[in-house]
N, C-alpha and C. Protein backbone atom coordinates (compact mmCIF):
# COMPACT_ATOMS: atom_id res chain seq x y z
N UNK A 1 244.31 36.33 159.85
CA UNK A 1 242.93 35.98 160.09
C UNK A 1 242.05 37.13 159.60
N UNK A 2 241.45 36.81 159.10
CA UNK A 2 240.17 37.52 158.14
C UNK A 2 239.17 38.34 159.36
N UNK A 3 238.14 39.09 159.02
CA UNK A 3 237.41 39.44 159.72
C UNK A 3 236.22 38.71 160.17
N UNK A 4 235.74 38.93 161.58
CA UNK A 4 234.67 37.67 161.79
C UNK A 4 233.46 37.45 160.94
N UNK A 5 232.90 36.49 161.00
CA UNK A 5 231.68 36.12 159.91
C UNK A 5 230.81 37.11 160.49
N UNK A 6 230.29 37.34 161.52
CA UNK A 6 228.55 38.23 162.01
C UNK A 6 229.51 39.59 161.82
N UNK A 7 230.78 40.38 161.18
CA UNK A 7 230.84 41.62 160.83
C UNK A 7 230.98 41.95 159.63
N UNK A 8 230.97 40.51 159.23
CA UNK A 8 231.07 40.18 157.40
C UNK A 8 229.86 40.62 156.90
N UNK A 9 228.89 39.84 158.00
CA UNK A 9 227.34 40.18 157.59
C UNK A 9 226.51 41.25 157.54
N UNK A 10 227.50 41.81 158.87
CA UNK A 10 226.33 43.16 159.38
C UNK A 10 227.22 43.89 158.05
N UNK A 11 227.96 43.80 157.30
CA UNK A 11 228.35 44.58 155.87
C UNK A 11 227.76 44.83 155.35
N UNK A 12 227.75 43.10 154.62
CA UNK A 12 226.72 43.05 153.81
C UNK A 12 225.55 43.31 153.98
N UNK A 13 224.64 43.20 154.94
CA UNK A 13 223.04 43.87 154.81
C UNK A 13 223.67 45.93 154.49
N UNK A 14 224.72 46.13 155.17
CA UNK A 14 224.62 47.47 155.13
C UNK A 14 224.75 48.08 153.78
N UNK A 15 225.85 46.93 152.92
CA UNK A 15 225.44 47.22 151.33
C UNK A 15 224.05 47.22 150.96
N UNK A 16 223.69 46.37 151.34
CA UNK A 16 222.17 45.91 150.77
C UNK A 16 221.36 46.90 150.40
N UNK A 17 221.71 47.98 152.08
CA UNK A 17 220.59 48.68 152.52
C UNK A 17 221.09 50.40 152.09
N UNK A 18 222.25 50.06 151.64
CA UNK A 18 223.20 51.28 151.04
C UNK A 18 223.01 52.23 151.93
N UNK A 19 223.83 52.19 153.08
CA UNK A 19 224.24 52.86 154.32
C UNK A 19 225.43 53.19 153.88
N UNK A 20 225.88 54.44 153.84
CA UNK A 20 226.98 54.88 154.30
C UNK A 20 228.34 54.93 154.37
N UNK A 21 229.11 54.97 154.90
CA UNK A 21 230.45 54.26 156.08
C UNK A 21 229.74 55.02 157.49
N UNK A 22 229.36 56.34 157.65
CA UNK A 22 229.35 56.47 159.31
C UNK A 22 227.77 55.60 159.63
N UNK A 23 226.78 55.65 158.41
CA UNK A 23 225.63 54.94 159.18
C UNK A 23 226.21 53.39 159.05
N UNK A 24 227.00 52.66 158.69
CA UNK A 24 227.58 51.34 158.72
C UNK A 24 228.32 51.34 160.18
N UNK A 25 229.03 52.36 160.65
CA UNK A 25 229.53 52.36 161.82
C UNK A 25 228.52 52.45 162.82
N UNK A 26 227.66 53.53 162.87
CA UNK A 26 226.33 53.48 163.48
C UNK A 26 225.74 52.13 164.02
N UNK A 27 225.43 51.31 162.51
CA UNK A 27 224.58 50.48 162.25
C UNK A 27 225.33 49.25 163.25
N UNK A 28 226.75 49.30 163.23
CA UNK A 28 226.97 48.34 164.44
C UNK A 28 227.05 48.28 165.50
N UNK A 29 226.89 49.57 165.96
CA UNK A 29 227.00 49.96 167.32
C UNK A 29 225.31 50.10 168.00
N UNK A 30 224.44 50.05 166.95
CA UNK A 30 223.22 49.94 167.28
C UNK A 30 222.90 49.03 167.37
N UNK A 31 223.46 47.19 166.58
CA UNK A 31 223.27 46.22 166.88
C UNK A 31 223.97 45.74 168.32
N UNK A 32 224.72 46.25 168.18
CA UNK A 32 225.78 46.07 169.94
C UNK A 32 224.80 46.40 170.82
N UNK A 33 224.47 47.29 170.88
CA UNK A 33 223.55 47.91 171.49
C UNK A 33 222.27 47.17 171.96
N UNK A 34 221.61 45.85 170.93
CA UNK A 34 220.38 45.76 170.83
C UNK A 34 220.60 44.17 171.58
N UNK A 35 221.99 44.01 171.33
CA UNK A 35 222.25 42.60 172.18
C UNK A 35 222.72 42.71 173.67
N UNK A 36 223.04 44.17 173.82
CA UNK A 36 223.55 44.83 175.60
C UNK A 36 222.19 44.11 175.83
N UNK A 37 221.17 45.20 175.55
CA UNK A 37 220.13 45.72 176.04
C UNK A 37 218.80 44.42 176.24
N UNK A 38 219.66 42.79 175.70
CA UNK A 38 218.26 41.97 175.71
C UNK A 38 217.84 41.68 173.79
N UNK A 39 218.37 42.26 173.21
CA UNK A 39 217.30 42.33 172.24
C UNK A 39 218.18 41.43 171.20
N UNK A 40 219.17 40.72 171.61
CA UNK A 40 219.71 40.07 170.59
C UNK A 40 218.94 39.13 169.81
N UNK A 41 219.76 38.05 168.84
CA UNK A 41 219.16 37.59 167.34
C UNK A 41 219.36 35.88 168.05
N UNK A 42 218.64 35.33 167.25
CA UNK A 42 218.39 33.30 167.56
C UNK A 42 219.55 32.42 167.23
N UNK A 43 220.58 32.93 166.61
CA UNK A 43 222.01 32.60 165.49
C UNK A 43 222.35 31.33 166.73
N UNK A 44 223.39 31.72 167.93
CA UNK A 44 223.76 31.12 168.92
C UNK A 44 223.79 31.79 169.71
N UNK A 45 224.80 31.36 170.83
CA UNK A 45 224.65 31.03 172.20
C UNK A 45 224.92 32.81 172.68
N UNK A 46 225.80 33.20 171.29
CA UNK A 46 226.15 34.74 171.86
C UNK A 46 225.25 35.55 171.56
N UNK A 47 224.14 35.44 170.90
CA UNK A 47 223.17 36.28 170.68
C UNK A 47 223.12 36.81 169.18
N UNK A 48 223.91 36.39 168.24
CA UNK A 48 224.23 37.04 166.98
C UNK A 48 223.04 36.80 166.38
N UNK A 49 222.77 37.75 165.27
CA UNK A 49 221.31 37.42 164.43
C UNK A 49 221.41 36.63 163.10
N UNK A 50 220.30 36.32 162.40
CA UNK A 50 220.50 35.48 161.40
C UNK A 50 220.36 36.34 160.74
N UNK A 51 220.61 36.48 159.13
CA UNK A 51 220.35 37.33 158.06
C UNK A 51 219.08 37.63 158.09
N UNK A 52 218.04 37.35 158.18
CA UNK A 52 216.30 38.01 158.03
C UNK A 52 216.25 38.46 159.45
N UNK A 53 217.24 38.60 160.57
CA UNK A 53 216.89 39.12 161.53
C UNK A 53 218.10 40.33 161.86
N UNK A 54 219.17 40.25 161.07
CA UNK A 54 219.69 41.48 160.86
C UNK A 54 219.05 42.45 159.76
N UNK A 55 218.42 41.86 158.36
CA UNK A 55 217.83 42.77 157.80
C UNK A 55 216.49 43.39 158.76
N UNK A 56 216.05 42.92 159.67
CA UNK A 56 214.86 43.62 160.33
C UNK A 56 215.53 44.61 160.84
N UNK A 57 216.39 44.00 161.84
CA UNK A 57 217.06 45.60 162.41
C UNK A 57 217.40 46.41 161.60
N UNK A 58 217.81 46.43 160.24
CA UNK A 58 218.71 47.52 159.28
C UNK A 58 217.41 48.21 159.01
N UNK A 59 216.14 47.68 159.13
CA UNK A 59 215.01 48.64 158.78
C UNK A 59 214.63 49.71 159.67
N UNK A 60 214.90 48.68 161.15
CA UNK A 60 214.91 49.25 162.23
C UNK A 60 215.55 50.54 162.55
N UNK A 61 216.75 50.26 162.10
CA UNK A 61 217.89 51.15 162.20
C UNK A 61 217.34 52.70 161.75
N UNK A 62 217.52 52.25 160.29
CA UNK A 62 216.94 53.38 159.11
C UNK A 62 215.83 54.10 159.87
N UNK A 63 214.95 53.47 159.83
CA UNK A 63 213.64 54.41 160.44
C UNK A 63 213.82 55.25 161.30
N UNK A 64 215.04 54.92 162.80
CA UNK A 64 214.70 55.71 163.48
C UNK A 64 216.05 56.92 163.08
N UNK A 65 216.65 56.76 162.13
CA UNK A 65 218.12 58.14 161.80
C UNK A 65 217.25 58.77 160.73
């Protein structure tokens, strides 16, 4: 079994956004983080984000490292 689709994704924006490997590790632990804390994405029931709402956070991200 392959890796899940929403870590496939949070990849790919991190290519996108040409992060790293430790800000890619970062970058998921800050989304973990943003779905603990309330702040998860509209995707489903678990809170995962859609692509224009993971690229917000990757901006998010960036700005504040």
């Amino acid at each position: 079994m392959g890796r899940k689709f929403d870590h496939k994704q949070v990849d790919a924006i991190a290519n996108k956004y040409k992060m790293s490997f430790e800000q890619r590790k970062a970058f998921g632990k800050f989304i973990e983080q943003e779905k603990k804390h309330g702040y998860g994405g509209t995707l489903n029931y678990r809170k995962d984000f859609t692509w224009e709402e993971l690229a917000q956070k990757a901006q998010e991200f960036l700005e504040e490292i």
